[in-house]
N, C-alpha and C. Protein backbone atom coordinates (compact mmCIF):
# COMPACT_ATOMS: atom_id res chain seq x y z
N UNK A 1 0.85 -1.20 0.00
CA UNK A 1 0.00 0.00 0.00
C UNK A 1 0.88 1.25 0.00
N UNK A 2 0.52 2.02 -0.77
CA UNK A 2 1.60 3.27 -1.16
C UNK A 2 0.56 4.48 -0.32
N UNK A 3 2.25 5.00 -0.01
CA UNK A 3 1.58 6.32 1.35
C UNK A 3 1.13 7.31 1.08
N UNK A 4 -0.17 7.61 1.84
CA UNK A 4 -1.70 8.62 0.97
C UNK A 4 -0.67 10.11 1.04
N UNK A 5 1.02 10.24 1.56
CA UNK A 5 1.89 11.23 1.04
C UNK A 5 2.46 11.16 -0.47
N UNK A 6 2.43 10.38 -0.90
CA UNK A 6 2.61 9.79 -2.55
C UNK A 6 1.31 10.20 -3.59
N UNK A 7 1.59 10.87 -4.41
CA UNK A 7 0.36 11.54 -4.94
C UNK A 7 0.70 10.75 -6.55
N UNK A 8 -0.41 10.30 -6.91
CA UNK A 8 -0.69 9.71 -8.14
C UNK A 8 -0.45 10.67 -9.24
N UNK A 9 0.31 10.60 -10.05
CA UNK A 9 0.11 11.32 -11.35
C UNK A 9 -0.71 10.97 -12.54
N UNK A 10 -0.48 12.45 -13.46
CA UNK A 10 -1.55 11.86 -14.44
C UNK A 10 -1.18 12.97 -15.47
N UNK A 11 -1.03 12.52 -16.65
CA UNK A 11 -0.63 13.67 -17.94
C UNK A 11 -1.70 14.86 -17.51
N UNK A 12 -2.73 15.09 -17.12
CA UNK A 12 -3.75 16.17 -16.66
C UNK A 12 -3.31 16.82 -15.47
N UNK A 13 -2.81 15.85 -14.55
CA UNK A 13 -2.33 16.60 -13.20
C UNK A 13 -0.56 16.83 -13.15
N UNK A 14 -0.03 16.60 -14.08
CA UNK A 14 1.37 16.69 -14.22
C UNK A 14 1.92 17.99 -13.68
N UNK A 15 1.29 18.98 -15.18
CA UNK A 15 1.65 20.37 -14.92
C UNK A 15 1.45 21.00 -13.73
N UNK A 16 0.23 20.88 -13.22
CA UNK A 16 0.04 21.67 -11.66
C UNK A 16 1.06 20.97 -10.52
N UNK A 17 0.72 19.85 -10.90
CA UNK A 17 1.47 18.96 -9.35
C UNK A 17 2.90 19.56 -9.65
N UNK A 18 3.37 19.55 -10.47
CA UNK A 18 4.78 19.31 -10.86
C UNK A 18 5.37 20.91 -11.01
N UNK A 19 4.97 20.79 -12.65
CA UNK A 19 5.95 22.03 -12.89
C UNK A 19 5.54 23.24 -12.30
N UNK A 20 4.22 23.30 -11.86
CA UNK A 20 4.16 24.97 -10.78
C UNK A 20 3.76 24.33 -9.35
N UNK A 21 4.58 23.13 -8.80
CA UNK A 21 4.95 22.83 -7.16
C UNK A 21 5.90 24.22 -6.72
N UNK A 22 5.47 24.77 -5.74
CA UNK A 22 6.02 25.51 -4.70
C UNK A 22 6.98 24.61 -4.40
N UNK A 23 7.00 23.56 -3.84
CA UNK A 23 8.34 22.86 -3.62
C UNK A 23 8.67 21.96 -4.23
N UNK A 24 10.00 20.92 -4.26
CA UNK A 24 10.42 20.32 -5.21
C UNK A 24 9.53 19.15 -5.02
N UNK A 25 9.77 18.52 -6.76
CA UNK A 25 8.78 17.25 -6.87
C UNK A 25 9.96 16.61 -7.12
N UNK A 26 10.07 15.11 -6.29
CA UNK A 26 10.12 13.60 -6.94
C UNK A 26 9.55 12.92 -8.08
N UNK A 27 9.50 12.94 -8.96
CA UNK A 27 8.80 12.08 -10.34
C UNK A 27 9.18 10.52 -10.28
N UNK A 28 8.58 9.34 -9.86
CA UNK A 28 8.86 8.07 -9.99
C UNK A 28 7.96 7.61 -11.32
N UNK A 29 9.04 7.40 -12.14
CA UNK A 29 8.27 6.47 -13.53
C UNK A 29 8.64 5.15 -13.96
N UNK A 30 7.12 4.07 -13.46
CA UNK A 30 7.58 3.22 -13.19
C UNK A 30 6.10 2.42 -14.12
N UNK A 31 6.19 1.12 -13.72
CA UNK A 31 4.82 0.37 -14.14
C UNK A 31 4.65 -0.46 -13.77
N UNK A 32 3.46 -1.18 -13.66
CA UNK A 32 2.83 -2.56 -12.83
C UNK A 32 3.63 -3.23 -12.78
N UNK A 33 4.17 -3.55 -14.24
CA UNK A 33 4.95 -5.18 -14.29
C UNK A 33 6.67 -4.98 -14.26
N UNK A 34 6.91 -4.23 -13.64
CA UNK A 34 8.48 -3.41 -13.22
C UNK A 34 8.83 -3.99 -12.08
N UNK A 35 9.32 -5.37 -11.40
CA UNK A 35 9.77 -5.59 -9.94
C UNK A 35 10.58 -4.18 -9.32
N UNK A 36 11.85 -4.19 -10.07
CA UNK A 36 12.31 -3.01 -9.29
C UNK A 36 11.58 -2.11 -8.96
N UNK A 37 10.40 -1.29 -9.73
CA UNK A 37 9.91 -0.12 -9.43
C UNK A 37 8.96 -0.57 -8.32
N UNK A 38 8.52 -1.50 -8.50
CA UNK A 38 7.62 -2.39 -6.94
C UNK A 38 8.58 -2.08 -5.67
N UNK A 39 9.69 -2.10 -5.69
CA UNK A 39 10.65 -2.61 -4.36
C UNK A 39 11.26 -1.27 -4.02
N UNK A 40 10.94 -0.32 -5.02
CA UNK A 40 11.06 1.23 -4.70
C UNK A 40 10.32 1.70 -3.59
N UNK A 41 8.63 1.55 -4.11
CA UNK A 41 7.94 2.11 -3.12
C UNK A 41 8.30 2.25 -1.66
N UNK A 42 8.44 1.44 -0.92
CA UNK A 42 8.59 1.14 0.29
C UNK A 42 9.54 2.41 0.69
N UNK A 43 10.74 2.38 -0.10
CA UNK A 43 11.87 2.99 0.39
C UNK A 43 10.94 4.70 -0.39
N UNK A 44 10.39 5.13 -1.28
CA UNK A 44 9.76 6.25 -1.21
C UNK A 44 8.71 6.70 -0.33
N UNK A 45 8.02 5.48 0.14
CA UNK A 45 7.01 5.87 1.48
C UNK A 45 7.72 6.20 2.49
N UNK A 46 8.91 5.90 3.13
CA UNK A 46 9.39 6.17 4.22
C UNK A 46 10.13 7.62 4.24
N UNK A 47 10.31 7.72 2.88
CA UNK A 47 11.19 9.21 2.39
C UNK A 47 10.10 10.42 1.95
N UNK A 48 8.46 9.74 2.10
CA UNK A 48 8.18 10.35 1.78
C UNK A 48 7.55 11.07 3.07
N UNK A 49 7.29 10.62 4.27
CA UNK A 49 7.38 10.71 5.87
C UNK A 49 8.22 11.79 5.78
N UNK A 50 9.72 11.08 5.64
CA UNK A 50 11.35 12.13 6.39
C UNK A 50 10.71 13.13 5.63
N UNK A 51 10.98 13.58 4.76
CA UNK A 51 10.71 15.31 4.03
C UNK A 51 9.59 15.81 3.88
N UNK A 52 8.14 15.44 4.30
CA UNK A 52 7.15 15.45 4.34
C UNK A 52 7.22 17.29 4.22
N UNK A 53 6.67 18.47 3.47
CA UNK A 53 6.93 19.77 3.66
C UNK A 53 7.85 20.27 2.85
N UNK A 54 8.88 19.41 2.49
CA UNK A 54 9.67 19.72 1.85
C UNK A 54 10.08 19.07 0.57
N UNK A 55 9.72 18.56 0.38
CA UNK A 55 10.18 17.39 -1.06
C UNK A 55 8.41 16.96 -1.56
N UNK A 56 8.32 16.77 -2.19
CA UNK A 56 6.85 16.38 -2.82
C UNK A 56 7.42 14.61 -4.15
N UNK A 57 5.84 13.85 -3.59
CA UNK A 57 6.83 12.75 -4.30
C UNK A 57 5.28 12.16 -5.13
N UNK A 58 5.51 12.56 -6.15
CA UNK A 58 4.92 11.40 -7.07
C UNK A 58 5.15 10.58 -7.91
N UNK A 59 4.06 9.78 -8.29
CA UNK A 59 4.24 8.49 -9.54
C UNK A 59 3.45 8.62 -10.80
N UNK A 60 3.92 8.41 -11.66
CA UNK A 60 3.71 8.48 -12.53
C UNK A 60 3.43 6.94 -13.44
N UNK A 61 2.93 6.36 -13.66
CA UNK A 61 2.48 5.20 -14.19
C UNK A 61 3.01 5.05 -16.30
N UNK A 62 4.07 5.15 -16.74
CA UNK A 62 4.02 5.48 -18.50
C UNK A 62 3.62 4.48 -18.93
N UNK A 63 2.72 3.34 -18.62
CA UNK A 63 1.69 2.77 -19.47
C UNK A 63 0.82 3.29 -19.58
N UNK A 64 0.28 3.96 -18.79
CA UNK A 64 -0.64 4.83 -19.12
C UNK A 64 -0.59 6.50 -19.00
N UNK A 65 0.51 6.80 -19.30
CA UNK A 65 0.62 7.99 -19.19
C UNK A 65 1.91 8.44 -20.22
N UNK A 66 1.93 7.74 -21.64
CA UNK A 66 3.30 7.80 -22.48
C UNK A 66 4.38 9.01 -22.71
N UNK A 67 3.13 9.98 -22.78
CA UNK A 67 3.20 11.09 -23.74
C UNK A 67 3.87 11.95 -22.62
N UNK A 68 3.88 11.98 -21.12
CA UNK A 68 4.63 12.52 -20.47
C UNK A 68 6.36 12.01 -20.32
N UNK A 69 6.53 10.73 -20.05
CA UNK A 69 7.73 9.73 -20.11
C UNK A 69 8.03 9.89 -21.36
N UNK A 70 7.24 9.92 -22.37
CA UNK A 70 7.93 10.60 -23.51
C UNK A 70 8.72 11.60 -23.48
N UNK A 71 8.15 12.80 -22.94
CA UNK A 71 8.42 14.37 -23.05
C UNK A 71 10.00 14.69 -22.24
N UNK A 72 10.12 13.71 -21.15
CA UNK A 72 11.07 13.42 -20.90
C UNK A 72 12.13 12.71 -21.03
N UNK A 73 12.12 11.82 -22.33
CA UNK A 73 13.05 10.67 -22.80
C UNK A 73 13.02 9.49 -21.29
N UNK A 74 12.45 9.34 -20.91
CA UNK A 74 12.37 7.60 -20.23
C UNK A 74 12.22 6.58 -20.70
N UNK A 75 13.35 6.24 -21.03
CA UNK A 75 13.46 5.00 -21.62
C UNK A 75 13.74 3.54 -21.08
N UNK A 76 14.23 3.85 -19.39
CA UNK A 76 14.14 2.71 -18.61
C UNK A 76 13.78 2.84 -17.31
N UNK A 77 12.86 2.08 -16.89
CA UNK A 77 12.49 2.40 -15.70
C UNK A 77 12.71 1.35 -14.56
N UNK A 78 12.71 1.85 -13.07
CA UNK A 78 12.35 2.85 -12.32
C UNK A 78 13.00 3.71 -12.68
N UNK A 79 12.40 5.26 -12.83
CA UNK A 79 13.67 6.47 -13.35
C UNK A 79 12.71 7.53 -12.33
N UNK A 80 13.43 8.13 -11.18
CA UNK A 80 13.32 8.95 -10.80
C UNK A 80 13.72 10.39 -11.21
N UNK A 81 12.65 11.64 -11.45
CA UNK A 81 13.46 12.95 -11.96
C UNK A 81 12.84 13.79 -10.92
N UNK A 82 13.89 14.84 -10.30
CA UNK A 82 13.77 15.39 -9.89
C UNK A 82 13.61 17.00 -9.72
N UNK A 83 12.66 17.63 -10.08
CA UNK A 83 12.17 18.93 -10.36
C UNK A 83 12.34 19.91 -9.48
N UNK A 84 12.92 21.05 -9.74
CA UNK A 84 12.66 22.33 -8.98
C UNK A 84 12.75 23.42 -9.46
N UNK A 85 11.31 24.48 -9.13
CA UNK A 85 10.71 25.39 -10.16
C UNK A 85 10.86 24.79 -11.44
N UNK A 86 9.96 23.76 -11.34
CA UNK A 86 9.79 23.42 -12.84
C UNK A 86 10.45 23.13 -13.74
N UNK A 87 11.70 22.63 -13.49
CA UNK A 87 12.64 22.23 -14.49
C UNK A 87 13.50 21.08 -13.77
N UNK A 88 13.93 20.01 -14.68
CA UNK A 88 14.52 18.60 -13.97
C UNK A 88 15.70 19.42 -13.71
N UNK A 89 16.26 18.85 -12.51
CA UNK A 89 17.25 19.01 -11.77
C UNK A 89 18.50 17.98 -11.20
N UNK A 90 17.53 16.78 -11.41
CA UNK A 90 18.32 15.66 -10.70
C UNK A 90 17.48 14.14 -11.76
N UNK A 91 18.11 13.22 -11.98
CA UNK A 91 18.07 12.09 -12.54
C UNK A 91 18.59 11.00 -11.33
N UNK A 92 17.83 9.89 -11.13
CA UNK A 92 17.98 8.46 -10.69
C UNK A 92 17.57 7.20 -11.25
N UNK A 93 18.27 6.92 -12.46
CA UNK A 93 17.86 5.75 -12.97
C UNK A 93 18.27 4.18 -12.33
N UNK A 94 17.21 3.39 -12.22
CA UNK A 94 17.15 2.33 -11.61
C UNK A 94 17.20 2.32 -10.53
N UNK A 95 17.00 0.30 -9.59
CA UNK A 95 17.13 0.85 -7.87
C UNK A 95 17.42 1.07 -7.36
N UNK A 96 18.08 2.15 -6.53
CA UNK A 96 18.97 2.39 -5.48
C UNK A 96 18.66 1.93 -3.81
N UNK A 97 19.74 2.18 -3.18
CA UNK A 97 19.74 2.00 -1.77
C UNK A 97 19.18 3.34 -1.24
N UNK A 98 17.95 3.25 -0.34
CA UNK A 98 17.47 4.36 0.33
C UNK A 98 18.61 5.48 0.52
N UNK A 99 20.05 4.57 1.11
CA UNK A 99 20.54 6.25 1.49
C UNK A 99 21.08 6.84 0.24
N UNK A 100 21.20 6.26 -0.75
CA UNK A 100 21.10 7.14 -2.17
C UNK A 100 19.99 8.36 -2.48
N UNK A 101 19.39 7.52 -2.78
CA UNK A 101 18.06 8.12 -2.65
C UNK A 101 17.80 9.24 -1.93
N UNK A 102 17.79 8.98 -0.69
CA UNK A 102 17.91 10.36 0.27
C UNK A 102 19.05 10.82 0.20
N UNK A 103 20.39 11.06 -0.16
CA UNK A 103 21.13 12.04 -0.05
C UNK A 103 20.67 13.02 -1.58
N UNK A 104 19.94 12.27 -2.81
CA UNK A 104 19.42 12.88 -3.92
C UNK A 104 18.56 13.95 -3.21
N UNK A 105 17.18 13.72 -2.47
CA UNK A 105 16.37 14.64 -1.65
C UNK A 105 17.12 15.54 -1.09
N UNK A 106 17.82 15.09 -0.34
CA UNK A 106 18.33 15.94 0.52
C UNK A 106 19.06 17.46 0.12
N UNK A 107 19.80 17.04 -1.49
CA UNK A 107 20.46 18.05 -1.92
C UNK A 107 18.99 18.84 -2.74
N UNK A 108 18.44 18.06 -2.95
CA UNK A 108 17.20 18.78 -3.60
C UNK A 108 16.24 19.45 -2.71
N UNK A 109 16.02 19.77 -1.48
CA UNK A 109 15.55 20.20 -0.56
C UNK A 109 16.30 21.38 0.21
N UNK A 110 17.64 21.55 -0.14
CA UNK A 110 18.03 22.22 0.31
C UNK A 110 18.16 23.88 -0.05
């Protein structure tokens, strides 16, 4: 169960959630049948707790949502991008170890 701090994306809710967030967004682009992007969650629910205020974290689904993972060249996933004021800032392709992960937030939060 993914944490009701994890906000669902959607090519309709992209732009607002994302590119005009007051604070920085997490972008996870991932899909059903992706193990790794499955074994992500966990470690984004708990990160999504720590920065709760400060980091904003959504998912993005590009089976059903192409034309955004397009717009960004994702070509393998789990691919985390990381936005601030609206423009990528940070890239994480594939799974990492939480404290990866969070030292990525961390510089992005700061």
């Amino acid at each position: 169960m993914a944490s009701n701090k994890i906000i669902t994306l959607t090519e309709a809710s992209f732009p607002q959630e994302v590119l005009q967030s007051p604070i920085p967004v997490v972008v996870d682009f991932w899909a059903e049948w992706c193990g790794p992007c499955k074994m992500l969650t966990p470690i984004l629910d708990e990160l999504a707790d720590e920065f709760e205020g400060r980091v904003k974290i959504g998912k993005l689904n590009i089976d059903d949502h192409q034309g955004v993972a397009g717009q960004y060249g994702i070509t393998s996933i789990p691919t985390m991008l990381f936005f601030k004021g609206g423009e990528v800032a940070g890239q994480v392709v594939g799974l990492r170890s939480k404290n990866d992960i969070k030292a990525s937030f961390a510089k992005l939060s700061s």
